[in-house]
Protein backbone atom coordinates (compact mmCIF):
# COMPACT_ATOMS: atom_id res chain seq x y z
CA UNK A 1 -7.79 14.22 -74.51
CA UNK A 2 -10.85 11.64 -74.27
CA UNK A 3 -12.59 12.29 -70.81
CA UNK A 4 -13.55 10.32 -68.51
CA UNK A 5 -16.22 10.84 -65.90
CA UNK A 6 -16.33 8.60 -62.73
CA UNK A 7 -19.13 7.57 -60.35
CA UNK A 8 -17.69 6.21 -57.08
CA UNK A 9 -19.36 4.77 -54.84
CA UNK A 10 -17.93 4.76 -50.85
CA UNK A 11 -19.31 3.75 -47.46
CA UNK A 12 -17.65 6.72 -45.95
CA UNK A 13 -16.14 10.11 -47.11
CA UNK A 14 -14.48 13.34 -45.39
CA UNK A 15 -14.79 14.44 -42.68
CA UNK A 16 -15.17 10.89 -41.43
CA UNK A 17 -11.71 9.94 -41.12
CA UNK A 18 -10.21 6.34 -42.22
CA UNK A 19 -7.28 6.07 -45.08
CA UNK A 20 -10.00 5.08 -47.62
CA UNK A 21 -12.09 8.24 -47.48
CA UNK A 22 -8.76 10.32 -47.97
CA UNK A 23 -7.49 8.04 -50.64
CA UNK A 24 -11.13 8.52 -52.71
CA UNK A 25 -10.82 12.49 -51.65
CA UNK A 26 -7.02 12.91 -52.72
CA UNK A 27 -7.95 11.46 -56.45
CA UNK A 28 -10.79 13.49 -56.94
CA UNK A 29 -9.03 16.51 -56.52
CA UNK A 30 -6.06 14.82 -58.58
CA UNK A 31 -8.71 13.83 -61.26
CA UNK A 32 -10.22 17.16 -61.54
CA UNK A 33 -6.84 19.32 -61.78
CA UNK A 34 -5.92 17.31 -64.01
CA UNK A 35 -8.69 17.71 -66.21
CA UNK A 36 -9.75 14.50 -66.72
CA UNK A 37 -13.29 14.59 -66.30
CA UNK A 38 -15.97 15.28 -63.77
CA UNK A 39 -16.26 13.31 -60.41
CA UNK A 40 -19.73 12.45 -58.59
CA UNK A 41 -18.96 10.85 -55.12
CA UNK A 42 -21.39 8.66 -53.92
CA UNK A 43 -21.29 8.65 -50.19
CA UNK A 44 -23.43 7.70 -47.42
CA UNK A 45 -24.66 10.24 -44.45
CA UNK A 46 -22.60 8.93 -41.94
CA UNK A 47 -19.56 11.39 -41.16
CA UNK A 48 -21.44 13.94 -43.31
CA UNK A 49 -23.68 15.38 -40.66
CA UNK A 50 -22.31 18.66 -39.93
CA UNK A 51 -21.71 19.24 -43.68
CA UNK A 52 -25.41 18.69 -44.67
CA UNK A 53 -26.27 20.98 -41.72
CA UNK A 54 -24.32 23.62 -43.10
CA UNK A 55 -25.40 23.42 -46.34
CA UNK A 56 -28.90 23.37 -45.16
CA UNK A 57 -28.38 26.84 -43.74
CA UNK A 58 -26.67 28.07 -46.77
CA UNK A 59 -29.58 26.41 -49.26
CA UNK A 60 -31.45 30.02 -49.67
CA UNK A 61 -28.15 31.42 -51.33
CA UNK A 62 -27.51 28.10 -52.90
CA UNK A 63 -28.59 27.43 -56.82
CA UNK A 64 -27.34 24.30 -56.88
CA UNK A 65 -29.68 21.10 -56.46
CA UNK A 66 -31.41 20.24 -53.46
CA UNK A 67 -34.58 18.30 -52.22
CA UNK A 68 -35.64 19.83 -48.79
CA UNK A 69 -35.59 16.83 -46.34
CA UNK A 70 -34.82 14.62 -49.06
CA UNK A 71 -30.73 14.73 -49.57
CA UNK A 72 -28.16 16.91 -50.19
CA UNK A 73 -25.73 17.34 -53.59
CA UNK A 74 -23.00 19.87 -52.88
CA UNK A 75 -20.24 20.85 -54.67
CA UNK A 76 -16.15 20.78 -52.94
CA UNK A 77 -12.90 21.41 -55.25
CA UNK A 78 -14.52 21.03 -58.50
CA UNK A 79 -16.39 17.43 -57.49
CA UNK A 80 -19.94 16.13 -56.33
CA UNK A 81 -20.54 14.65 -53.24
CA UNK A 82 -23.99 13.20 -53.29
CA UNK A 83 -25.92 11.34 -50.02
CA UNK A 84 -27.24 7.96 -50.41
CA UNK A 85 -29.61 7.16 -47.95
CA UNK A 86 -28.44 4.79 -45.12
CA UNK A 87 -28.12 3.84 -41.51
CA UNK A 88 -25.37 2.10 -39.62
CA UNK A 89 -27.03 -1.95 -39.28
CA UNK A 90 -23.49 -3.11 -37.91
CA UNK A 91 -21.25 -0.41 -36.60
CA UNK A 92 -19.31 1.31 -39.55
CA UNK A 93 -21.03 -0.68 -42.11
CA UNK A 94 -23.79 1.56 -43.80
CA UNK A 95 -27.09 -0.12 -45.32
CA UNK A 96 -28.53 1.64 -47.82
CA UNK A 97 -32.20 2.40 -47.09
CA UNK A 98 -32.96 1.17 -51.15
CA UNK A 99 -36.47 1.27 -50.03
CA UNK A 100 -36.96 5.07 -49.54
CA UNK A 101 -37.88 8.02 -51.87
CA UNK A 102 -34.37 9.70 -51.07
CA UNK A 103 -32.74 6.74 -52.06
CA UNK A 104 -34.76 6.67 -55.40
CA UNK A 105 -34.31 10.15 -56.37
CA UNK A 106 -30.68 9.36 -55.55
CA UNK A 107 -30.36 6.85 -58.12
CA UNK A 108 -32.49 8.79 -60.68
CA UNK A 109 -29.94 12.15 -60.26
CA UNK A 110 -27.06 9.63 -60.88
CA UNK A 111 -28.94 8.53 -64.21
CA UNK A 112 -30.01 11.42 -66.07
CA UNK A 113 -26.05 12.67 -64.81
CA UNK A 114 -24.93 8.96 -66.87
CA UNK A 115 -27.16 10.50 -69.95
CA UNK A 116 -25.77 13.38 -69.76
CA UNK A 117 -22.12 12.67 -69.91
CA UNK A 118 -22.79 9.73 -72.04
CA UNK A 119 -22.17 5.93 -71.68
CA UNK A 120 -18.79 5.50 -73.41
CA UNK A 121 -18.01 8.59 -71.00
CA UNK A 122 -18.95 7.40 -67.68
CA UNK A 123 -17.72 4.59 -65.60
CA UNK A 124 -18.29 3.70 -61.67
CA UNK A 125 -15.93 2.58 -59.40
CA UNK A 126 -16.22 0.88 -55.90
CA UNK A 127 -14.08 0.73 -53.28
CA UNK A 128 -13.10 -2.11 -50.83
CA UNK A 129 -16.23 -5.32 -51.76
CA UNK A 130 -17.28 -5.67 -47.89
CA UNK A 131 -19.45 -2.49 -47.81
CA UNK A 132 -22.90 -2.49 -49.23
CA UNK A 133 -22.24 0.58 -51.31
CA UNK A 134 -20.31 -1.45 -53.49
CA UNK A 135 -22.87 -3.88 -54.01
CA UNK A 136 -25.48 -0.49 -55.12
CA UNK A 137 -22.30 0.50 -57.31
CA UNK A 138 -22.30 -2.32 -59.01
CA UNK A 139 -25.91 -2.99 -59.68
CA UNK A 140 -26.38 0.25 -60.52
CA UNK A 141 -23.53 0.18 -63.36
CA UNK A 142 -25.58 -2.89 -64.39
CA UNK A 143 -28.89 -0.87 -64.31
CA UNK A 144 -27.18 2.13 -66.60
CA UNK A 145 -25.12 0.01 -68.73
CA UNK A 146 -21.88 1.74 -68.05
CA UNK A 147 -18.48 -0.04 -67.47
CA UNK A 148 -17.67 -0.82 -63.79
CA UNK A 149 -14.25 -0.78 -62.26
CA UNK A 150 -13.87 -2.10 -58.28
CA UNK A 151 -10.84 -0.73 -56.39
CA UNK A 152 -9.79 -3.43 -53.58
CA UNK A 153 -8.06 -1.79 -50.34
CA UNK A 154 -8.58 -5.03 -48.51
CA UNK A 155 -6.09 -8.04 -47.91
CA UNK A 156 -8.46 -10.63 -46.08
CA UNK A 157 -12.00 -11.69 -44.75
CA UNK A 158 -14.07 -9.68 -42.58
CA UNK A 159 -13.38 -10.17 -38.77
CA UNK A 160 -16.31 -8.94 -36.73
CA UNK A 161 -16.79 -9.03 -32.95
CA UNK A 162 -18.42 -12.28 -33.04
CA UNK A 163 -17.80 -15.63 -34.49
CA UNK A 164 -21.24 -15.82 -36.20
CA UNK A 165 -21.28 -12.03 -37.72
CA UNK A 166 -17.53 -13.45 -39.41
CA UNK A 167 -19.42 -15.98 -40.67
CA UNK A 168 -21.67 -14.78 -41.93
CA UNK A 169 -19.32 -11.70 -44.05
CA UNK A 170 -17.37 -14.58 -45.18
CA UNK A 171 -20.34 -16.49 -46.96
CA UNK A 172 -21.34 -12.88 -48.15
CA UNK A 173 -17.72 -13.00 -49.79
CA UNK A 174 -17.23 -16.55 -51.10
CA UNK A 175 -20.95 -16.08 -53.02
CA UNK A 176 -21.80 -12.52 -53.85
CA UNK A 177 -18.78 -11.23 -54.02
CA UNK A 178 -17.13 -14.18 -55.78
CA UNK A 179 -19.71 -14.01 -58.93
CA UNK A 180 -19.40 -10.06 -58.84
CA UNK A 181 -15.53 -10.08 -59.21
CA UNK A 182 -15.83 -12.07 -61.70
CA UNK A 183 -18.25 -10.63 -63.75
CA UNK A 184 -16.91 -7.45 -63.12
CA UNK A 185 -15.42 -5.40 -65.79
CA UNK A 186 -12.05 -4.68 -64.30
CA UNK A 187 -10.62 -5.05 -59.96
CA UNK A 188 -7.38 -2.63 -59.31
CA UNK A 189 -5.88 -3.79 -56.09
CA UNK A 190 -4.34 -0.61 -54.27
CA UNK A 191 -1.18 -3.17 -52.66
CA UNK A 192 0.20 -6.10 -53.74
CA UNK A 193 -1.61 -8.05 -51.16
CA UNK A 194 -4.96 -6.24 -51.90
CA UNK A 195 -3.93 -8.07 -55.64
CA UNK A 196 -3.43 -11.38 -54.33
CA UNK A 197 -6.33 -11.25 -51.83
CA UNK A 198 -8.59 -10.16 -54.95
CA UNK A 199 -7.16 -13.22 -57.02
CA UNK A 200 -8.87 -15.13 -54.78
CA UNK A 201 -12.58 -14.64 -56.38
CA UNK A 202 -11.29 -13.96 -60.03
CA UNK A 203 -8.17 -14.79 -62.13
CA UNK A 204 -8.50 -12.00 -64.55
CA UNK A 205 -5.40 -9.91 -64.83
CA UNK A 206 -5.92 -7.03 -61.56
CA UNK A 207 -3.34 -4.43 -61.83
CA UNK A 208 -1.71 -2.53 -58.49
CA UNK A 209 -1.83 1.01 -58.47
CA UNK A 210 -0.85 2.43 -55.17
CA UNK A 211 -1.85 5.77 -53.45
CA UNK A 212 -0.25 9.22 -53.74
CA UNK A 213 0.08 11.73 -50.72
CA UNK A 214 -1.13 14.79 -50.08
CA UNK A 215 0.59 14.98 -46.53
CA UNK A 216 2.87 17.92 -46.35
CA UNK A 217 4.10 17.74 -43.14
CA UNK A 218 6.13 20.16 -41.10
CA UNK A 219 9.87 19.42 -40.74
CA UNK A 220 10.92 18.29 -37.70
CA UNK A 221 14.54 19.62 -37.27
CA UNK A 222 13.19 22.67 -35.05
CA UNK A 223 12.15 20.14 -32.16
CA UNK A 224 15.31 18.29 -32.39
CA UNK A 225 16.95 21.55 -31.45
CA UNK A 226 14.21 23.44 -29.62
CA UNK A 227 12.83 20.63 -27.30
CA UNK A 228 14.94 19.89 -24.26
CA UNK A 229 13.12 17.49 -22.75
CA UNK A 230 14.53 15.22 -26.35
CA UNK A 231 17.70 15.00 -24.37
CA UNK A 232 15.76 13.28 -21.55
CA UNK A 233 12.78 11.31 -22.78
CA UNK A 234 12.05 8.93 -25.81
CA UNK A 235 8.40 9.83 -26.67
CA UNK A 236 6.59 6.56 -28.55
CA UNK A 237 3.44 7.24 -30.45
CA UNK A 238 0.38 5.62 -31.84
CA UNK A 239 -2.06 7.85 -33.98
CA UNK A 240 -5.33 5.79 -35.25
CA UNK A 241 -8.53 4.43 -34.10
CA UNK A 242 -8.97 2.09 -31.31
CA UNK A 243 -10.51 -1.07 -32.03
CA UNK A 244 -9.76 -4.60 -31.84
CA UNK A 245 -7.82 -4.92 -35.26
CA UNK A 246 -5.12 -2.56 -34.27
CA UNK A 247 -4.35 -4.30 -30.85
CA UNK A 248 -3.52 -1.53 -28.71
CA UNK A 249 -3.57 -4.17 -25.94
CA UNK A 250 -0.23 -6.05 -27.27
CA UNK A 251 1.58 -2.50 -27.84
CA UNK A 252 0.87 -1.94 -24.06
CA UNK A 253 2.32 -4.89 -23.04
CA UNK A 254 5.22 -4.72 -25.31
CA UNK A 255 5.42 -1.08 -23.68
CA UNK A 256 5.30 -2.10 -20.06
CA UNK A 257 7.99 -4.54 -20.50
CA UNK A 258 10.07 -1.80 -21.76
CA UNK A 259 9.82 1.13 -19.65
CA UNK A 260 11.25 -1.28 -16.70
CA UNK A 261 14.21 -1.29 -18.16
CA UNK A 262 14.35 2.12 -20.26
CA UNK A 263 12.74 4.19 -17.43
CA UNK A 264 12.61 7.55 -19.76
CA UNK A 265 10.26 5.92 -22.18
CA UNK A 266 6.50 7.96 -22.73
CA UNK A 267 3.66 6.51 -24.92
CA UNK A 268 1.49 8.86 -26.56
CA UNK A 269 -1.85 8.02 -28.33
CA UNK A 270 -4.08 10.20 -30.32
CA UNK A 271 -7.40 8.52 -30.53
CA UNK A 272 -10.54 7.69 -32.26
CA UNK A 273 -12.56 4.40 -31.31
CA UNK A 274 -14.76 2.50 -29.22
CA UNK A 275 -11.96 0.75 -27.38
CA UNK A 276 -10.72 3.67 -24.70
CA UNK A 277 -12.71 1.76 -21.64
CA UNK A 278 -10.95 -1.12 -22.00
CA UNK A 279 -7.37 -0.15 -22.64
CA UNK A 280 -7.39 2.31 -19.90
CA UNK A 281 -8.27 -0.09 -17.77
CA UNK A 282 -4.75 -2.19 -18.44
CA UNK A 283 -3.06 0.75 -18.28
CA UNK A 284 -4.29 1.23 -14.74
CA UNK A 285 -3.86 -2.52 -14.19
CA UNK A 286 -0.17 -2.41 -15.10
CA UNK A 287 0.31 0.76 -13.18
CA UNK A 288 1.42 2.80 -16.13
CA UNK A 289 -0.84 5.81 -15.49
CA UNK A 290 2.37 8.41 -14.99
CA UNK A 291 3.68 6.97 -18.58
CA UNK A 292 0.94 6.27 -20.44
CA UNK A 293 -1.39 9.43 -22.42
CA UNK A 294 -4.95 9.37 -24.22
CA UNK A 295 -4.50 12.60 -26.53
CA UNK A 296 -8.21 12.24 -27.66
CA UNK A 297 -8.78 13.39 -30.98
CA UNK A 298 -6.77 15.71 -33.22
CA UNK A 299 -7.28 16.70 -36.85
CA UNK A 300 -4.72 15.88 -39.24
CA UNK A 301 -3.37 19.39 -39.22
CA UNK A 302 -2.54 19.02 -35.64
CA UNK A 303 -0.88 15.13 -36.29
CA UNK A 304 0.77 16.48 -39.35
CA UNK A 305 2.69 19.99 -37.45
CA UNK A 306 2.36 19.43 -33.78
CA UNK A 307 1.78 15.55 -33.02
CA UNK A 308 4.34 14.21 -35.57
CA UNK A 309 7.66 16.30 -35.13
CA UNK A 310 7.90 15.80 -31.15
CA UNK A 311 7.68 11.69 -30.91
CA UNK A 312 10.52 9.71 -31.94
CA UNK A 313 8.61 6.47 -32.68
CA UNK A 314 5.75 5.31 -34.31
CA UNK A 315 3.83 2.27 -33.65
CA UNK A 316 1.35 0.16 -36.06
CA UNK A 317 0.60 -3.12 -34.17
CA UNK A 318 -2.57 -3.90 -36.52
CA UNK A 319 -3.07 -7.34 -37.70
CA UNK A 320 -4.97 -6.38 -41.09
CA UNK A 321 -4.16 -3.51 -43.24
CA UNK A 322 -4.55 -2.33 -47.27
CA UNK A 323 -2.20 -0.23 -47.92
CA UNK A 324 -1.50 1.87 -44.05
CA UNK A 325 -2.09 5.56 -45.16
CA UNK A 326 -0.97 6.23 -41.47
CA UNK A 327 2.28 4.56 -42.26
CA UNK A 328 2.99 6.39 -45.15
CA UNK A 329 2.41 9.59 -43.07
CA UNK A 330 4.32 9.15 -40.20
CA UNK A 331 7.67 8.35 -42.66
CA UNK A 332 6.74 11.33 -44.62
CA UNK A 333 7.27 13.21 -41.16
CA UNK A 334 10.73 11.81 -40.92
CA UNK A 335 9.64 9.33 -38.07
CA UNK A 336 11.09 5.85 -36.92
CA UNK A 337 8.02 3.15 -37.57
CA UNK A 338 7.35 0.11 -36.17
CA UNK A 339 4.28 -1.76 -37.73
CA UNK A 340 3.32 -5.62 -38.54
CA UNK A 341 4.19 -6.83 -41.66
CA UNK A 342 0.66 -7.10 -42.85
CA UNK A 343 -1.21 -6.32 -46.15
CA UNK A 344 0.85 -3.89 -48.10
CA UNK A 345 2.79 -2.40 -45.06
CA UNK A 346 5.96 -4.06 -46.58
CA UNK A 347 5.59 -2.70 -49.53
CA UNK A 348 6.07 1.29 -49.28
CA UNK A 349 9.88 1.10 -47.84
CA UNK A 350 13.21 -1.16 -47.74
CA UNK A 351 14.66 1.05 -45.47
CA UNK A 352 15.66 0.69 -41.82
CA UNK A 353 13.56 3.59 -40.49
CA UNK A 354 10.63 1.17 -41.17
CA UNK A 355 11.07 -1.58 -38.46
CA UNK A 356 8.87 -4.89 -39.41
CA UNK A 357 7.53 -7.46 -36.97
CA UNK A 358 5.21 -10.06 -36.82
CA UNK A 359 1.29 -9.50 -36.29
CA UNK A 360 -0.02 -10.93 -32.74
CA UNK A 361 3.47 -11.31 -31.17
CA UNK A 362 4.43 -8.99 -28.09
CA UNK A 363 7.90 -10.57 -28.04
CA UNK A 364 8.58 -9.58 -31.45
CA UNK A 365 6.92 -6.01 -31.02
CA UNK A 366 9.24 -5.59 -28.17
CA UNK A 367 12.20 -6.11 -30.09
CA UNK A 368 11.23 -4.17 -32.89
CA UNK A 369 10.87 -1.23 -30.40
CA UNK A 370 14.02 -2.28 -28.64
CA UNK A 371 15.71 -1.78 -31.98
CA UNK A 372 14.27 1.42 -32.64
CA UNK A 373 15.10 2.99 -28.98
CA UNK A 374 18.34 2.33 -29.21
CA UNK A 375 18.96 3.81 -33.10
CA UNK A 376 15.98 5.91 -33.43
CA UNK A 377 18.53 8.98 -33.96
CA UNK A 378 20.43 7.36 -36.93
CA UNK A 379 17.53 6.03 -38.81
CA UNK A 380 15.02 9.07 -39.04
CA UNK A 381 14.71 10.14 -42.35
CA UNK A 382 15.95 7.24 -44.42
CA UNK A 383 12.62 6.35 -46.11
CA UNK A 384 11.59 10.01 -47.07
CA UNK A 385 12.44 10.14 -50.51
CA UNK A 386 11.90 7.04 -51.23
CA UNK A 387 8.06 7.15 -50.08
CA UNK A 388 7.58 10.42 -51.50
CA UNK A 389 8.87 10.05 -54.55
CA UNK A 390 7.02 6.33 -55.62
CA UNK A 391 3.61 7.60 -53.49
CA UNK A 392 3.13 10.41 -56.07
CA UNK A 393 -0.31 11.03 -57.31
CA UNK A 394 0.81 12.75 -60.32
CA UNK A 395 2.08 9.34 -61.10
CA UNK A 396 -1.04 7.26 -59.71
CA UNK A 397 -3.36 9.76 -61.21
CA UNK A 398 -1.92 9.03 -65.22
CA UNK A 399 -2.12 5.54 -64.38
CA UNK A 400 -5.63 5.52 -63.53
CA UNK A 401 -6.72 7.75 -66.54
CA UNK A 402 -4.36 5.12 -68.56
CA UNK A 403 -6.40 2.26 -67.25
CA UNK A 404 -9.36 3.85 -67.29
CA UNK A 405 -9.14 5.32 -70.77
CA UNK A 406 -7.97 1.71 -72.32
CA UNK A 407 -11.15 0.03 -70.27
CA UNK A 408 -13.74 2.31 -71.87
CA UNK A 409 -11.89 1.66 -75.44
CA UNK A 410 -11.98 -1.77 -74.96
CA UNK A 411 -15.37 -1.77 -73.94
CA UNK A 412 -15.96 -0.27 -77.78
């Protein structure tokens, strides 16, 4: 078996917590068990602060590589994680600091690592154009001479909080990032819609590969007999980060109209964001205090075994979206979903127990949730084996290496 050794370059990476940094974690560790080769993630500091501290106080039993106040390389399930130097310029998009001697020594670690693998062993991928770190992946594939790959988890132009910053990402797109697709050496769109999106800046042939799951989540059948207060209250839930895109504020609304007529309704949001000010403010304005809870933030073990099993709904009222890791958790746990039929949301189940409505509608929220109150108990569990058996990354794993391994022959 030829392998195959793969740079990646990402913005963010665990325990910073979006769906991409768990998609680029989940195939590592699928990569390396699999034996197809080593894995060097590229990642900048942001999210990685408490790691770097650790490792800092671990360095005088470490014999691994490190440059004191320079960066750190550690190793985690058989993979590098490596810091690029950066800061946050816009919030959550990381610019790397190109001009420093950490970034430098950086890029030189990552080439004598190319050298030592050797070329027509090594490849880089990027993930999702928008973020500068794909832009260093890319030149820096250039730089080494080493076939570059860009995975796509987006389905449309950057929205920012003002008019001018959109603009702005959206001549970034239609120049850079139009001549880089197409010189690029292959795109792999994670959704349909990430596909089509991508088609927009090249016509070469971009093939989807979607996400596996490493989501084992407990079963829920113990609440539905243990939990009393099931008999009495319908518990709705929203897990995610709270910002403008996933429009919290419509949900709300949608909510508010229907606890006046379903009285035992409860909505329940665990939380990560910059947006709490704001929506707790409606929620005081609609006088939906009593019904209404912030859960603050909980780790995916607590979502997955605690969080999870006691609501009866789930709600997704984003307006953008890849490929909604969340989505493809919350069915996993056997729950009712509501989301917008955005990006590749349609795409992971034809069953009932995933409730579709349209993006920046209330009225159309409302009725999916109207729908799902009143058959929330006959639809649970009708997308399970579906989603877990076509979100596999045994499955997406071969595929990669398959794609990868006929890129790097090709390149021959």
């Amino acid at each position: 078996m030829s392998k195959i050794n793969v740079i990646k370059f990402v913005p963010y990476f665990p325990p910073h917590k979006w769906g991409l940094e768990s998609h680029v974690q989940e195939r590592s560790q699928w990569w390396i068990k699999k034996w197809y080769g080593d894995v060097i993630n590229v990642v900048t500091p942001m999210g990685q602060e408490s790691i770097i501290e650790n490792w800092k106080l671990k360095i005088e039993n470490y014999d691994g590589i490190y440059y004191k106040n320079q960066l750190v390389w550690y190793m985690e399930a058989g993979y590098q994680v490596v810091i690029l130097d950066a800061f946050d310029l816009i919030p959550v998009f990381p610019f790397p600091r190109f001009w420093t001697k950490r970034f430098r020594t950086t890029i030189s670690y990552l080439k004598s690592q190319v050298k030592g693998y050797g070329k027509k062993h090594t490849l880089v991928n990027t993930h999702t154009r928008f973020f500068l770190t794909s832009l260093v992946g890319w030149v820096f594939a250039k730089y080494v001479w080493i076939t570059w790959i860009h995975i796509e988890h987006w389905v449309d132009f950057v929205k920012l909080a003002s008019k001018f910053k959109s603009w702005i990402a959206y001549i970034y797109d239609q120049s850079i990032w139009r001549y880089i697709f197409r010189c690029s050496d292959m795109v792999i769109g994670i959704s349909a819609w990430c596909q089509r999106f991508a088609n927009k800046f090249t016509q070469k042939k971009i093939p989807v590969i979607h996400r596996g799951m490493n989501f084992e989540p407990m079963n829920n059948e113990w609440w539905i007999i243990n939990d009393e207060s099931k008999k009495k209250t319908i518990i709705i839930g929203f897990v995610g980060r709270l910002v403008k895109l996933k429009w919290l504020d419509l949900l709300l609304q949608a909510f508010d109209n229907l606890q006046k007529k379903h009285h035992n309704l409860i909505l329940e949001i665990v939380w990560d964001g910059d947006q709490l000010d704001e929506l707790q403010d409606i929620v005081k304005d609609l006088w939906l205090e009593g019904k209404v809870s912030f859960l603050w933030f909980k780790d995916r073990n607590y979502v997955a075994n605690e969080f999870l099993p006691h609501v009866d709904i789930v709600v997704n009222p984003s307006y953008q979206e890849g490929l909604p890791t969340s989505v493809l958790e919350w069915l996993l746990s056997k729950c009712v979903v509501v989301a917008t039929s955005v990006g590749g949301t349609p795409e992971i189940s034809d069953q009932k127990d995933l409730i579709l409505v349209d993006k920046w509608n209330v009225s159309d929220l409302q009725k999916g949730l109207e729908y799902a109150i009143q058959n929330h108990a006959k639809l649970k569990w009708l997308s399970y084996e579906q989603v877990k058996k076509h979100f596999d990354w045994k499955r997406s794993i071969e595929r990669y290496y398959e794609v990868y391994l006929w890129m790097i022959w090709h390149e021959k």
